[in-house]
PDB file of N, CA and C in Angstrom:
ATOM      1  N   UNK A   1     110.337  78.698 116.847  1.00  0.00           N
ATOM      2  CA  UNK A   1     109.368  79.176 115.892  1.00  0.00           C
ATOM      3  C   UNK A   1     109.989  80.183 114.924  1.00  0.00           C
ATOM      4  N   UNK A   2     111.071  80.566 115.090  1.00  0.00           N
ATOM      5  CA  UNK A   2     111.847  81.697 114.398  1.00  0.00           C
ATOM      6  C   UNK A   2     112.392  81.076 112.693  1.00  0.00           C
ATOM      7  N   UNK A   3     112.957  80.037 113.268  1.00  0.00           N
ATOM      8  CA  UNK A   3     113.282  79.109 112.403  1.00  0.00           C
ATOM      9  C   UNK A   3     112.113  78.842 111.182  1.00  0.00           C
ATOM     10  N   UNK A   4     111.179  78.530 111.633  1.00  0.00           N
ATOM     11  CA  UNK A   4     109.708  78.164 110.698  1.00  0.00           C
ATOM     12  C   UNK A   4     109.238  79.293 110.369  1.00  0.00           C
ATOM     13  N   UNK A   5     109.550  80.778 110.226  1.00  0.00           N
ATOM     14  CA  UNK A   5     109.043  81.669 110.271  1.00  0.00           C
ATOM     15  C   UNK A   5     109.860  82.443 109.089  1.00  0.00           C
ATOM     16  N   UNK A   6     111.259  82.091 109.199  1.00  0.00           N
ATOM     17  CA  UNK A   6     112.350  82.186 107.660  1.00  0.00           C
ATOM     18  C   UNK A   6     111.560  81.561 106.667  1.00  0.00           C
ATOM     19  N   UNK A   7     111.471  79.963 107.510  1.00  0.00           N
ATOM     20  CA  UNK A   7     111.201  79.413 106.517  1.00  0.00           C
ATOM     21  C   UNK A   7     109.924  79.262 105.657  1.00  0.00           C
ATOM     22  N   UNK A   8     109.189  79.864 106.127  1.00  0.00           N
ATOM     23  CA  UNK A   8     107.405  80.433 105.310  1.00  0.00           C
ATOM     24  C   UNK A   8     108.080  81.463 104.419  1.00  0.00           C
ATOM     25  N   UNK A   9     109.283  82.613 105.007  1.00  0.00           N
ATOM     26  CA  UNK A   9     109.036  83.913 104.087  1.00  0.00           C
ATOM     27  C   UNK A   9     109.956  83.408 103.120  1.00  0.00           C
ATOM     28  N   UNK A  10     111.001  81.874 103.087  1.00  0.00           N
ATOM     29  CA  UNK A  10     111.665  81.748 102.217  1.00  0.00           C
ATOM     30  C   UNK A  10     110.922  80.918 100.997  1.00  0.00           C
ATOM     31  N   UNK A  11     110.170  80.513 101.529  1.00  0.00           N
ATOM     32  CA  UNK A  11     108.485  79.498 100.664  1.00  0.00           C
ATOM     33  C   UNK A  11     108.422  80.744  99.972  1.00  0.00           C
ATOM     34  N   UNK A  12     107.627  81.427 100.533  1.00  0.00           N
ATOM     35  CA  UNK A  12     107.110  82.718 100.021  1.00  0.00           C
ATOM     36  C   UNK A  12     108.067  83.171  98.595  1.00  0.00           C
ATOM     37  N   UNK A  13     108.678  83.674  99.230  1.00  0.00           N
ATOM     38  CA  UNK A  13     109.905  84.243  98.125  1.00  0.00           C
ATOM     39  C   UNK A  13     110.304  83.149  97.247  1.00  0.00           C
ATOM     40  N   UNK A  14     110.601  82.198  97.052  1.00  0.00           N
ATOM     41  CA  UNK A  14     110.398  80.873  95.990  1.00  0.00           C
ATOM     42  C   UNK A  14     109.245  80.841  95.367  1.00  0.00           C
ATOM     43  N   UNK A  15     108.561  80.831  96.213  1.00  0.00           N
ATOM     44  CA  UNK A  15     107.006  80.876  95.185  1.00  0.00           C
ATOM     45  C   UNK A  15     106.600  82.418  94.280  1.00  0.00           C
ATOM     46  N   UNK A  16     106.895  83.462  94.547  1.00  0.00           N
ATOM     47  CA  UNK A  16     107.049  84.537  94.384  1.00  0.00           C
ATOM     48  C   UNK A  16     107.972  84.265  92.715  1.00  0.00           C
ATOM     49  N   UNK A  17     109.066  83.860  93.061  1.00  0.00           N
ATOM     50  CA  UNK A  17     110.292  84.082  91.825  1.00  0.00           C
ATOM     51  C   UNK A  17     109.670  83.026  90.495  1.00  0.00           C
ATOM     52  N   UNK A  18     108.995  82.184  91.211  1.00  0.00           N
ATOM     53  CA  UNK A  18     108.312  81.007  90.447  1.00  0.00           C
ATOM     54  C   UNK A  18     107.527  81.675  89.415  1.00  0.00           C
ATOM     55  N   UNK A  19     106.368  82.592  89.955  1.00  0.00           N
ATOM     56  CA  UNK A  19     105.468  83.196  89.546  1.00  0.00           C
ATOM     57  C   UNK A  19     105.849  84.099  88.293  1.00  0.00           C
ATOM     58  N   UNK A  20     107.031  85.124  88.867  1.00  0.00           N
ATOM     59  CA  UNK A  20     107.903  85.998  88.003  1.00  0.00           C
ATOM     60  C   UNK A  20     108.364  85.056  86.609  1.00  0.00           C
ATOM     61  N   UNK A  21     108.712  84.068  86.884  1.00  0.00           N
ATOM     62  CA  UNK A  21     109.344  83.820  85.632  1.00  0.00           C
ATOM     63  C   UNK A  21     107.938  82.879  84.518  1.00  0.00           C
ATOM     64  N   UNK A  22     107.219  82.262  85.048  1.00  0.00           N
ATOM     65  CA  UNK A  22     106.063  81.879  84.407  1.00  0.00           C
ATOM     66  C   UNK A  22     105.289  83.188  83.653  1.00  0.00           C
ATOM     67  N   UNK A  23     105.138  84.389  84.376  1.00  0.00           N
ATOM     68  CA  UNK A  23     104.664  85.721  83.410  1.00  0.00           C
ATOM     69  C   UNK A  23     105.965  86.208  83.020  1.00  0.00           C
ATOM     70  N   UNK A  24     107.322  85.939  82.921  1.00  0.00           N
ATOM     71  CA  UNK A  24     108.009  86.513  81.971  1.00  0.00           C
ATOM     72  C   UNK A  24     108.222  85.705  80.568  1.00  0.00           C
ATOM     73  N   UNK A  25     108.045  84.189  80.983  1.00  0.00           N
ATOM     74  CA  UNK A  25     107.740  83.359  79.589  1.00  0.00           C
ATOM     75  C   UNK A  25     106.664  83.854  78.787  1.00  0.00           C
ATOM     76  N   UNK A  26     105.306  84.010  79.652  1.00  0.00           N
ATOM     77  CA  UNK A  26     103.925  84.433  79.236  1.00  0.00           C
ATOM     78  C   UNK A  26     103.991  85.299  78.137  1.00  0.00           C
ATOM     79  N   UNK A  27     105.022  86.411  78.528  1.00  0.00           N
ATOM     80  CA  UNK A  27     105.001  88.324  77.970  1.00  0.00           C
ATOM     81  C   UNK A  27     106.311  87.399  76.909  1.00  0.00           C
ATOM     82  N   UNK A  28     106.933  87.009  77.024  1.00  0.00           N
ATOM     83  CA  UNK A  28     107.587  86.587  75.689  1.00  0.00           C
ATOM     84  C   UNK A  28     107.321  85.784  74.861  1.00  0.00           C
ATOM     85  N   UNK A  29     106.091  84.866  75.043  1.00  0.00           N
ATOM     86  CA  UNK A  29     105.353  84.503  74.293  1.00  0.00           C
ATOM     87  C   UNK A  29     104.289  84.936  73.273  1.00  0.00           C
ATOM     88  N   UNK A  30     103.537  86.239  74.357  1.00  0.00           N
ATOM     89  CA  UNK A  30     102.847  87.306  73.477  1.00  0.00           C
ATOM     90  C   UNK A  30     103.662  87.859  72.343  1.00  0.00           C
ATOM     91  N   UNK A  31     104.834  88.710  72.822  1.00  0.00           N
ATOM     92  CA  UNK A  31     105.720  89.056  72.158  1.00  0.00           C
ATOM     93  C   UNK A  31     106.154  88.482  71.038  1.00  0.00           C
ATOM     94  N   UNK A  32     106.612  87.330  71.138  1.00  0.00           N
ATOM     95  CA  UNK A  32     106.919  86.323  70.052  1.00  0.00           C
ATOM     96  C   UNK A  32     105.762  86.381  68.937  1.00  0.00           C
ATOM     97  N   UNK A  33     104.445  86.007  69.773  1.00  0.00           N
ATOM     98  CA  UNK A  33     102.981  85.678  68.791  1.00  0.00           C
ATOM     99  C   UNK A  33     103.171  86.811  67.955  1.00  0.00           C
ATOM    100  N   UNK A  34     103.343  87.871  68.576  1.00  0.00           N
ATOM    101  CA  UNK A  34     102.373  89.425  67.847  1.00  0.00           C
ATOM    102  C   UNK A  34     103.876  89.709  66.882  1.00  0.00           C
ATOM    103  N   UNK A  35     105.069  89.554  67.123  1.00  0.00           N
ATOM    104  CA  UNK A  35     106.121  89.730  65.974  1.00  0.00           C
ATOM    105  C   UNK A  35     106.044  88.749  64.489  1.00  0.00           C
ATOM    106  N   UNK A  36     105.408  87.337  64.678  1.00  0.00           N
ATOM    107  CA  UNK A  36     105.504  86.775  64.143  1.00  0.00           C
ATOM    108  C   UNK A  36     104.289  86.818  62.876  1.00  0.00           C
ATOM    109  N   UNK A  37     102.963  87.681  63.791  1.00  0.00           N
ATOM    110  CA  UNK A  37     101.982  87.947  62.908  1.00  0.00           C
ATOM    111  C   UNK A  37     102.543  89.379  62.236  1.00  0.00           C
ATOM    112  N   UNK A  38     102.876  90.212  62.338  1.00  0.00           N
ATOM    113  CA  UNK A  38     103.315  91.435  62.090  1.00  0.00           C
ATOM    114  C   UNK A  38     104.348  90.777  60.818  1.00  0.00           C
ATOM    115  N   UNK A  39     105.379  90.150  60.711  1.00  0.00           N
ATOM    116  CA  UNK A  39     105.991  89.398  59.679  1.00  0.00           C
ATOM    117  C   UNK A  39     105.309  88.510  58.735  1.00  0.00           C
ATOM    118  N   UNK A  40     104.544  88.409  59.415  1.00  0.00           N
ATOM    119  CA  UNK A  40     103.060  87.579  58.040  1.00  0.00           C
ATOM    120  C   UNK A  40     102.699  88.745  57.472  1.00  0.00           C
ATOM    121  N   UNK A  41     102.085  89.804  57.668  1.00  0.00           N
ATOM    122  CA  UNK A  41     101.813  90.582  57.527  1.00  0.00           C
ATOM    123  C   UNK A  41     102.605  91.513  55.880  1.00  0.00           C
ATOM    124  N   UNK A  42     103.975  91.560  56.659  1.00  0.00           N
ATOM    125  CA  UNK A  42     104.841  92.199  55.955  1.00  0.00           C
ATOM    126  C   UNK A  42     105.122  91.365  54.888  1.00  0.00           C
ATOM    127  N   UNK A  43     105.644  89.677  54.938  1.00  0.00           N
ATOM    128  CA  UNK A  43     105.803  88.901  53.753  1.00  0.00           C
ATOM    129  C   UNK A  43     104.533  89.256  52.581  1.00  0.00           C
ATOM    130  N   UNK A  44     103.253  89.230  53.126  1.00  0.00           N
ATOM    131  CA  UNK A  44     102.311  88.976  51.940  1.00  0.00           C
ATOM    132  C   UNK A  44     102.169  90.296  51.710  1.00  0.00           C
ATOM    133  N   UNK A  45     102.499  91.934  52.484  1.00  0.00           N
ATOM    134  CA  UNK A  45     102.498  92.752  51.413  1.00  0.00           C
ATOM    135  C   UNK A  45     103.927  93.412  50.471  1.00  0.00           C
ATOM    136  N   UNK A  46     104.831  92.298  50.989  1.00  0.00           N
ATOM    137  CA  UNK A  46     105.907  92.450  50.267  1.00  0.00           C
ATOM    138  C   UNK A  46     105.890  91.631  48.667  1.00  0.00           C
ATOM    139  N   UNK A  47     105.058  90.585  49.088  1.00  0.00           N
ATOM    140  CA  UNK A  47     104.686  89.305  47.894  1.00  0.00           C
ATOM    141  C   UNK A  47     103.651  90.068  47.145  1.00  0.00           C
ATOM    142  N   UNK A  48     102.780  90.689  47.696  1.00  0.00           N
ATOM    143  CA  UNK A  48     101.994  91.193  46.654  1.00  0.00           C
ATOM    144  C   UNK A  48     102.558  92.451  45.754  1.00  0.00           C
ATOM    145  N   UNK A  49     103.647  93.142  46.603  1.00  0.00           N
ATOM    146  CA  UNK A  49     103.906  94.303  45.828  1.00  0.00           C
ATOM    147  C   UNK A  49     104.808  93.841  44.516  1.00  0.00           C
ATOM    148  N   UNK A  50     105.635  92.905  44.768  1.00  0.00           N
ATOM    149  CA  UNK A  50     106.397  91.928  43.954  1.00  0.00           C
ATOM    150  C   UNK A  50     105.730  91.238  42.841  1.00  0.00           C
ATOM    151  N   UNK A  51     104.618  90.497  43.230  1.00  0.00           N
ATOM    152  CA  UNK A  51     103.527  89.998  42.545  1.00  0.00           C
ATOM    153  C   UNK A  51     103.935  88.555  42.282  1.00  0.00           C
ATOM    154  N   UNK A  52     104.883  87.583  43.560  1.00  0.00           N
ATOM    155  CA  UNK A  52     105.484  86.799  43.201  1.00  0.00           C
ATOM    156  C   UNK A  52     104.902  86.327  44.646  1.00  0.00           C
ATOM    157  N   UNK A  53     104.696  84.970  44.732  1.00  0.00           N
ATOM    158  CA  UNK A  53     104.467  84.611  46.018  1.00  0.00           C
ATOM    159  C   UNK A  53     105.302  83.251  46.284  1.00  0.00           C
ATOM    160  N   UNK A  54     105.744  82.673  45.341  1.00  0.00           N
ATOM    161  CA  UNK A  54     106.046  81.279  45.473  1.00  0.00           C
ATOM    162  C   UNK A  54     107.988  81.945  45.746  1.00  0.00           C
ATOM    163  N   UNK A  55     107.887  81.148  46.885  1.00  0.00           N
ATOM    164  CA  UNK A  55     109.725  81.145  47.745  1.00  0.00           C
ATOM    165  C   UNK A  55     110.614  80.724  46.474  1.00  0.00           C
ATOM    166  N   UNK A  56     110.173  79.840  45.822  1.00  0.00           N
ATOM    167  CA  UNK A  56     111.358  78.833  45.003  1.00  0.00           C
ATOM    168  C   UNK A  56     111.281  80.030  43.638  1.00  0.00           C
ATOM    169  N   UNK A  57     110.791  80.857  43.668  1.00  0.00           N
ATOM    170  CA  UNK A  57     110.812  81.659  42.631  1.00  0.00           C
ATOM    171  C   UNK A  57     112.075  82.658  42.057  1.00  0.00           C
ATOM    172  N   UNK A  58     112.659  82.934  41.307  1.00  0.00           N
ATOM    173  CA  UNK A  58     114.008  82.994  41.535  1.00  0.00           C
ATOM    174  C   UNK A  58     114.378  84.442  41.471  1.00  0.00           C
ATOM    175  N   UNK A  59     112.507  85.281  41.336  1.00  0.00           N
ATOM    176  CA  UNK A  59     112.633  86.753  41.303  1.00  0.00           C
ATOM    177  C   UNK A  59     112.083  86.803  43.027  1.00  0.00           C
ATOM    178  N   UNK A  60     111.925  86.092  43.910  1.00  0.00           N
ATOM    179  CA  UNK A  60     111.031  86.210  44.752  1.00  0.00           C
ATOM    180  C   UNK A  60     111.591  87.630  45.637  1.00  0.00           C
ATOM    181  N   UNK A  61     110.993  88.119  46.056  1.00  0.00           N
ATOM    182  CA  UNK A  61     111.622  89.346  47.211  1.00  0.00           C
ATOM    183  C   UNK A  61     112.372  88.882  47.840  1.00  0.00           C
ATOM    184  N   UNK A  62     113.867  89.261  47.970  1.00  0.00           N
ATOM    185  CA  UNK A  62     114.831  89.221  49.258  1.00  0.00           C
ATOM    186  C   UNK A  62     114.471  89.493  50.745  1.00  0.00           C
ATOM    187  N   UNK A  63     113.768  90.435  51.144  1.00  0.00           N
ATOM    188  CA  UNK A  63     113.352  91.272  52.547  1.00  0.00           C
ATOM    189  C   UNK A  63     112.008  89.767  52.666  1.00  0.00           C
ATOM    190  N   UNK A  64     111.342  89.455  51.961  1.00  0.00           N
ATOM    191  CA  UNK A  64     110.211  88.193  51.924  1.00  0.00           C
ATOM    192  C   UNK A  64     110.954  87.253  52.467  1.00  0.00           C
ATOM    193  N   UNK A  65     111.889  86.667  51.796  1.00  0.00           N
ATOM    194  CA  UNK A  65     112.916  85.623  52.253  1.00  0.00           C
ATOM    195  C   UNK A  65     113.838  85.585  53.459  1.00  0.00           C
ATOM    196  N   UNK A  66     114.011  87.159  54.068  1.00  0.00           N
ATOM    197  CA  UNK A  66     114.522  87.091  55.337  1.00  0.00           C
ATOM    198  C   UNK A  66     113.585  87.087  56.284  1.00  0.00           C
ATOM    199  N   UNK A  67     112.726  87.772  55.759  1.00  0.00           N
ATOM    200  CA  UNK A  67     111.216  87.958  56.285  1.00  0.00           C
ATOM    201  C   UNK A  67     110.717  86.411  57.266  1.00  0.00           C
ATOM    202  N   UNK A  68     110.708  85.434  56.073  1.00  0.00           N
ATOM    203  CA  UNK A  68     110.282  84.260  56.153  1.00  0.00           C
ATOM    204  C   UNK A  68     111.643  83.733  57.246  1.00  0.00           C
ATOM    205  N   UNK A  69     112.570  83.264  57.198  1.00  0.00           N
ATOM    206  CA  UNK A  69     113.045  82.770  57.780  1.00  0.00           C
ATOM    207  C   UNK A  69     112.991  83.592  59.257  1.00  0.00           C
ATOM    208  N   UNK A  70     113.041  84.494  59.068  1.00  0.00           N
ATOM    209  CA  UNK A  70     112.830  85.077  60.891  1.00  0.00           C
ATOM    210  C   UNK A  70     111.573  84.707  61.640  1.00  0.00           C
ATOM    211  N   UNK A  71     110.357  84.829  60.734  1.00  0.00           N
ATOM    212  CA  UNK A  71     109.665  84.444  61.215  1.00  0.00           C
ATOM    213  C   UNK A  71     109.244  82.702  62.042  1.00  0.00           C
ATOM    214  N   UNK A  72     110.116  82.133  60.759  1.00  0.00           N
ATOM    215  CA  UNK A  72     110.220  80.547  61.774  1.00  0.00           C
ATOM    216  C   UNK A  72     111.275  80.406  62.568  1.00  0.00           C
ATOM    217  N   UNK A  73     112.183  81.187  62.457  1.00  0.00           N
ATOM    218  CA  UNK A  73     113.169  80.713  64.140  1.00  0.00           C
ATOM    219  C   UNK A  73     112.306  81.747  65.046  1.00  0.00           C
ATOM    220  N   UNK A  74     111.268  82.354  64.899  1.00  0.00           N
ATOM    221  CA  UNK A  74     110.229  82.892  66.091  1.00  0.00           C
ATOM    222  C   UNK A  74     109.139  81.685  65.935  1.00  0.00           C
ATOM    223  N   UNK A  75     108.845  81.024  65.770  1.00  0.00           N
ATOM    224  CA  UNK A  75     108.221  79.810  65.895  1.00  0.00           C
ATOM    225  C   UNK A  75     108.773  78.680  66.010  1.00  0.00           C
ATOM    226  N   UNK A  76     109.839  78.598  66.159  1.00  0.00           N
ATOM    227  CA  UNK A  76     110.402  77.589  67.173  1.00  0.00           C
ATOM    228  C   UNK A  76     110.772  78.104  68.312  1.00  0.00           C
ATOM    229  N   UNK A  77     111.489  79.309  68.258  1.00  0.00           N
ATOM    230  CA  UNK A  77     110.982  79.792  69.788  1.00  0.00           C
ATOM    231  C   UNK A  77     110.089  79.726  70.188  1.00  0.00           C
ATOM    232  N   UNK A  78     109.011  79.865  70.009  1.00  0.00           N
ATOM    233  CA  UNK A  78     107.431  80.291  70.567  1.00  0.00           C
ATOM    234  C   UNK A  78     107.438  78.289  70.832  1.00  0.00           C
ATOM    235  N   UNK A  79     108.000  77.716  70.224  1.00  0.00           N
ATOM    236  CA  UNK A  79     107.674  76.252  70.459  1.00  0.00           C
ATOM    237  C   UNK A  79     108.511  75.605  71.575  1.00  0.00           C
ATOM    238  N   UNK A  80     109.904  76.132  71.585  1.00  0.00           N
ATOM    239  CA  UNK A  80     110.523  76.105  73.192  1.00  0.00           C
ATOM    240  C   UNK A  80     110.033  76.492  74.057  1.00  0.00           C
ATOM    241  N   UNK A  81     109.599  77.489  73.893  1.00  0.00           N
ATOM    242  CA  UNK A  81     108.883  78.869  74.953  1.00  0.00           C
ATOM    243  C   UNK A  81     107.490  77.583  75.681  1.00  0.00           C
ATOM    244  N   UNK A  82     106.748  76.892  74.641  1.00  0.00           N
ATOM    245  CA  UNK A  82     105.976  76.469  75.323  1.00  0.00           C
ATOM    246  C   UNK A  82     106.164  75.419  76.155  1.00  0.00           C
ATOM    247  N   UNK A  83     107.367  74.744  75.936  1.00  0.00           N
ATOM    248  CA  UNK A  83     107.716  73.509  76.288  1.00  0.00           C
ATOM    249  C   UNK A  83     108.192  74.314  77.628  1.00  0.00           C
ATOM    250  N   UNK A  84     108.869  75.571  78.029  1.00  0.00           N
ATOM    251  CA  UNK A  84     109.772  75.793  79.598  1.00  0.00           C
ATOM    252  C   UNK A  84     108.438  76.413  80.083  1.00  0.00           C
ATOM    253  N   UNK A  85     107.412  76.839  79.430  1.00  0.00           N
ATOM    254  CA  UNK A  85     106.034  77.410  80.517  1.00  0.00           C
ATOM    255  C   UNK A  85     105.334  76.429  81.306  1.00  0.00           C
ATOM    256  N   UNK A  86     105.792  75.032  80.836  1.00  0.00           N
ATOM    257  CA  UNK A  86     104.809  74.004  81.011  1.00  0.00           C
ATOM    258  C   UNK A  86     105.588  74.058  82.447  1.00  0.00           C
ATOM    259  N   UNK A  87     107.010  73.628  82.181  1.00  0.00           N
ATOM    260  CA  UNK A  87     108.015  73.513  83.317  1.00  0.00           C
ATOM    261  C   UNK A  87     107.725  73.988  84.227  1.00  0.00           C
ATOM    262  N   UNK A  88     107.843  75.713  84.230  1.00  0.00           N
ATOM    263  CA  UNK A  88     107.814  76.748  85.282  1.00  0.00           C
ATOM    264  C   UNK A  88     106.406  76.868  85.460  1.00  0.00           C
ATOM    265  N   UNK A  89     105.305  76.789  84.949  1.00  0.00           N
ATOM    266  CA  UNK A  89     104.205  76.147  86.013  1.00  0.00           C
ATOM    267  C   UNK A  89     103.958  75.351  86.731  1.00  0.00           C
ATOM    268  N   UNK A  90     104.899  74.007  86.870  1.00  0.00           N
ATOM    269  CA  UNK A  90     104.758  72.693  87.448  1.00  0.00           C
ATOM    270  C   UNK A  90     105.567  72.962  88.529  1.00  0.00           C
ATOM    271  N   UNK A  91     107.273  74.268  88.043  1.00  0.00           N
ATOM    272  CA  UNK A  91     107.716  74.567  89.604  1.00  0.00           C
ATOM    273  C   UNK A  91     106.923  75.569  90.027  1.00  0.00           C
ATOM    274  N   UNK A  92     106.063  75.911  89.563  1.00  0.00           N
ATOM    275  CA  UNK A  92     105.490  77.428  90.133  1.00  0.00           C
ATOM    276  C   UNK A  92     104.230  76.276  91.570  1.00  0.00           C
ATOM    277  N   UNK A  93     103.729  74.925  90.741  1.00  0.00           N
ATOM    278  CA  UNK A  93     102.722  74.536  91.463  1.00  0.00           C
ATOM    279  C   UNK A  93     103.547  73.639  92.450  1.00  0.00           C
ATOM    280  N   UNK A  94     104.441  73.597  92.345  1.00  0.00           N
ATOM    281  CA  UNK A  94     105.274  72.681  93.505  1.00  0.00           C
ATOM    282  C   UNK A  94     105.568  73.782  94.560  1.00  0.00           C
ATOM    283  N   UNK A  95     106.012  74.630  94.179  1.00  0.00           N
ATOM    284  CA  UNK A  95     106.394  75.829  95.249  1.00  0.00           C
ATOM    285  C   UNK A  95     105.199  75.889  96.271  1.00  0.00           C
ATOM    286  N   UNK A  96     104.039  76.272  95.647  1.00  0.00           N
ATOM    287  CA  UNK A  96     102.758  76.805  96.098  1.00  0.00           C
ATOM    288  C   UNK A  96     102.472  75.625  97.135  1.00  0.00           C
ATOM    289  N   UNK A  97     102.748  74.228  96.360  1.00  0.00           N
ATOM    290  CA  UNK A  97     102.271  73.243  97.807  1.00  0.00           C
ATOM    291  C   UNK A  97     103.720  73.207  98.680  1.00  0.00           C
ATOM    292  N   UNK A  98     104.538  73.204  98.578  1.00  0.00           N
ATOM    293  CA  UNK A  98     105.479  73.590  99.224  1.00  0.00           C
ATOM    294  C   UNK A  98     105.063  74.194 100.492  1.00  0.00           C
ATOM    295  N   UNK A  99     104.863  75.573 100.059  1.00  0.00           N
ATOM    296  CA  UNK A  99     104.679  76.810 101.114  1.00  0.00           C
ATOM    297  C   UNK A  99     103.287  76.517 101.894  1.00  0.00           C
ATOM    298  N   UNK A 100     101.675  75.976 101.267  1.00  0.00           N
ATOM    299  CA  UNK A 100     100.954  75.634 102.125  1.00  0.00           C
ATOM    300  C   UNK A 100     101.334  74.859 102.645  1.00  0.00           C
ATOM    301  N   UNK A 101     102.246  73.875 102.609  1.00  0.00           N
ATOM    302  CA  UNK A 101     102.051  72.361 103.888  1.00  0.00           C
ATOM    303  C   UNK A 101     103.134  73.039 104.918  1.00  0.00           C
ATOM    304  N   UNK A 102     103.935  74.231 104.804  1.00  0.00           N
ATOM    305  CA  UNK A 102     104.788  74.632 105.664  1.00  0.00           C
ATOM    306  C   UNK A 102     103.782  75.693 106.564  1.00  0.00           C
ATOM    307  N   UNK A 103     102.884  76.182 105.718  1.00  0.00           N
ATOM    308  CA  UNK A 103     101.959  77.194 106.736  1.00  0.00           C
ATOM    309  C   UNK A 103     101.226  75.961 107.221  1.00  0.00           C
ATOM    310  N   UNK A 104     100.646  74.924 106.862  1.00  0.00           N
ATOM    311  CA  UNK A 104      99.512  74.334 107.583  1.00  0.00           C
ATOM    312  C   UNK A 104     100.564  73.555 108.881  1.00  0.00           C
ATOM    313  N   UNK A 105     101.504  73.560 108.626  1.00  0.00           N
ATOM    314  CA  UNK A 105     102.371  72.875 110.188  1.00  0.00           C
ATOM    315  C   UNK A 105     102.533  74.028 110.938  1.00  0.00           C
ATOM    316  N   UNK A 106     102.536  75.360 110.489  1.00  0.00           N
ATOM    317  CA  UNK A 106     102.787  76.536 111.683  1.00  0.00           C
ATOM    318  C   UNK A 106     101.354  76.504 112.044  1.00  0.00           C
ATOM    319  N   UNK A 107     100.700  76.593 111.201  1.00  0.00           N
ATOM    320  CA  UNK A 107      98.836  76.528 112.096  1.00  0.00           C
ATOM    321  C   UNK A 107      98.771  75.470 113.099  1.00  0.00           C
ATOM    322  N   UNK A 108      98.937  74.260 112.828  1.00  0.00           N
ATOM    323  CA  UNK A 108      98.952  73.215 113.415  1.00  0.00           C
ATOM    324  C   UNK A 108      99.649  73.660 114.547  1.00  0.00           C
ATOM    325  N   UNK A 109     100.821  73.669 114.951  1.00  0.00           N
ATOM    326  CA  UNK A 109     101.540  74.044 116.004  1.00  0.00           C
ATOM    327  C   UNK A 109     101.141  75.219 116.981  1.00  0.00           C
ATOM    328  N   UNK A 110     100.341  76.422 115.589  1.00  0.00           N
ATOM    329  CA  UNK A 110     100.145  77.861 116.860  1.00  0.00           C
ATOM    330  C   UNK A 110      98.926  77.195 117.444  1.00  0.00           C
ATOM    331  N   UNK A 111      98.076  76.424 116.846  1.00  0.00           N
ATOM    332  CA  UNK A 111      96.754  75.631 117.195  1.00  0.00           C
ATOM    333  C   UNK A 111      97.008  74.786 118.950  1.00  0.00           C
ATOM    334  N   UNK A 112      98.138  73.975 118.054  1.00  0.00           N
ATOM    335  CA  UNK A 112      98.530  73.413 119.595  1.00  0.00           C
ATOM    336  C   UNK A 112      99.052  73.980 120.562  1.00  0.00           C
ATOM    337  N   UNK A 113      99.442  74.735 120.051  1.00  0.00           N
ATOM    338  CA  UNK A 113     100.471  75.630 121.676  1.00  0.00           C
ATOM    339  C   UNK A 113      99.202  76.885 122.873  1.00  0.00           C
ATOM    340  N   UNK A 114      98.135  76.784 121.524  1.00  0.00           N
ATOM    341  CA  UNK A 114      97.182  78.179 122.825  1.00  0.00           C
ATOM    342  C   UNK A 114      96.280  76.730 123.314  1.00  0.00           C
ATOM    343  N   UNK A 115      96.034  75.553 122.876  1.00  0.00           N
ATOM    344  CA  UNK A 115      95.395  74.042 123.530  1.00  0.00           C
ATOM    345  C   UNK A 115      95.949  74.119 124.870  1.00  0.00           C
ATOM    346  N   UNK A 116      97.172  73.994 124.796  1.00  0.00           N
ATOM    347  CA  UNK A 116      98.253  73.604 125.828  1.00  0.00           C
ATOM    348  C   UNK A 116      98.147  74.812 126.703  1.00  0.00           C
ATOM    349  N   UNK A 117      98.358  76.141 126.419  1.00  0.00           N
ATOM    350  CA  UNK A 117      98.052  77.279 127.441  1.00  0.00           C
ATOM    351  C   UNK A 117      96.769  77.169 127.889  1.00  0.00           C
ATOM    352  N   UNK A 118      95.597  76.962 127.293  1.00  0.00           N
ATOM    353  CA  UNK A 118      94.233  76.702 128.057  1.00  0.00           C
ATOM    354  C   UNK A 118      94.377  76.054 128.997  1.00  0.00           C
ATOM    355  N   UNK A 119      95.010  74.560 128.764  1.00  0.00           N
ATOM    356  CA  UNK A 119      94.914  73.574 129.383  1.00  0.00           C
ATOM    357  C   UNK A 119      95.926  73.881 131.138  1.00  0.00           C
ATOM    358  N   UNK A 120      97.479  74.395 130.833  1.00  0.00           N
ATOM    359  CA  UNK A 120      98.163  75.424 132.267  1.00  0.00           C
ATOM    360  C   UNK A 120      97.312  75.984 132.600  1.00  0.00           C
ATOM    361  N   UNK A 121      96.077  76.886 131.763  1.00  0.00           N
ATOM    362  CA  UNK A 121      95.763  78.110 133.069  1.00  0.00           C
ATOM    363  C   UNK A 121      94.489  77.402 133.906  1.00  0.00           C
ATOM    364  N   UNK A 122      93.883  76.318 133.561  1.00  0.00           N
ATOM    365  CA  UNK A 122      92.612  75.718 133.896  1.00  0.00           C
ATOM    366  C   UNK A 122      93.043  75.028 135.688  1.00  0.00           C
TER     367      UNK A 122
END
């Protein structure tokens, strides 16, 4: 039983690390969202102070134009980002059945073993 008893706290701890990295995608996803609005933000009051809004414009703001491009390699991140959350929830939900079908065989077993002592002391 020692053996099955690693092996729940090593379930455990897999499912555990699973969890960790699904809310560290999560918080870098927020992160991502709220930088990317904050750069919207800044382009259109950089465009308005300019009074130029169109990119192809050949006075357009410089800081607008870096502006802009940072903001879409943070939206393709945010678009990877969603594609590995999907991932690490699917290992996060494999773990989880993992670790119950390893506790429901130690139940099963502590179940059978006090059957079997009833049954000696009778």
């Amino acid at each position: 039983m020692k053996s099955r008893d690693t092996l729940i706290r090593l379930k455990r701890f897999q499912l555990e690390e699973k969890r960790r990295r699904v809310r560290q995608i999560e918080m870098m996803l927020a992160e991502f969202t709220r930088m990317t609005a904050e750069l919207d933000r800044e382009i259109a009051n950089e465009e308005k102070r300019a009074g130029i809004a169109d990119p192809r414009h050949f006075a357009y703001p410089t800081y607008a134009r870096a502006a802009s491009a940072r903001r879409d390699n943070l939206k393709s991140s945010i678009a990877e980002l969603a594609g590995q959350i999907e991932e690490a929830k699917a290992a996060q939900e494999e773990a989880q059945a993992e670790l119950l079908k390893v506790e429901a065989i130690e139940t099963r077993d502590k179940t059978g073993e006090r059957g079997i002592e009833g049954i000696a002391r009778a």
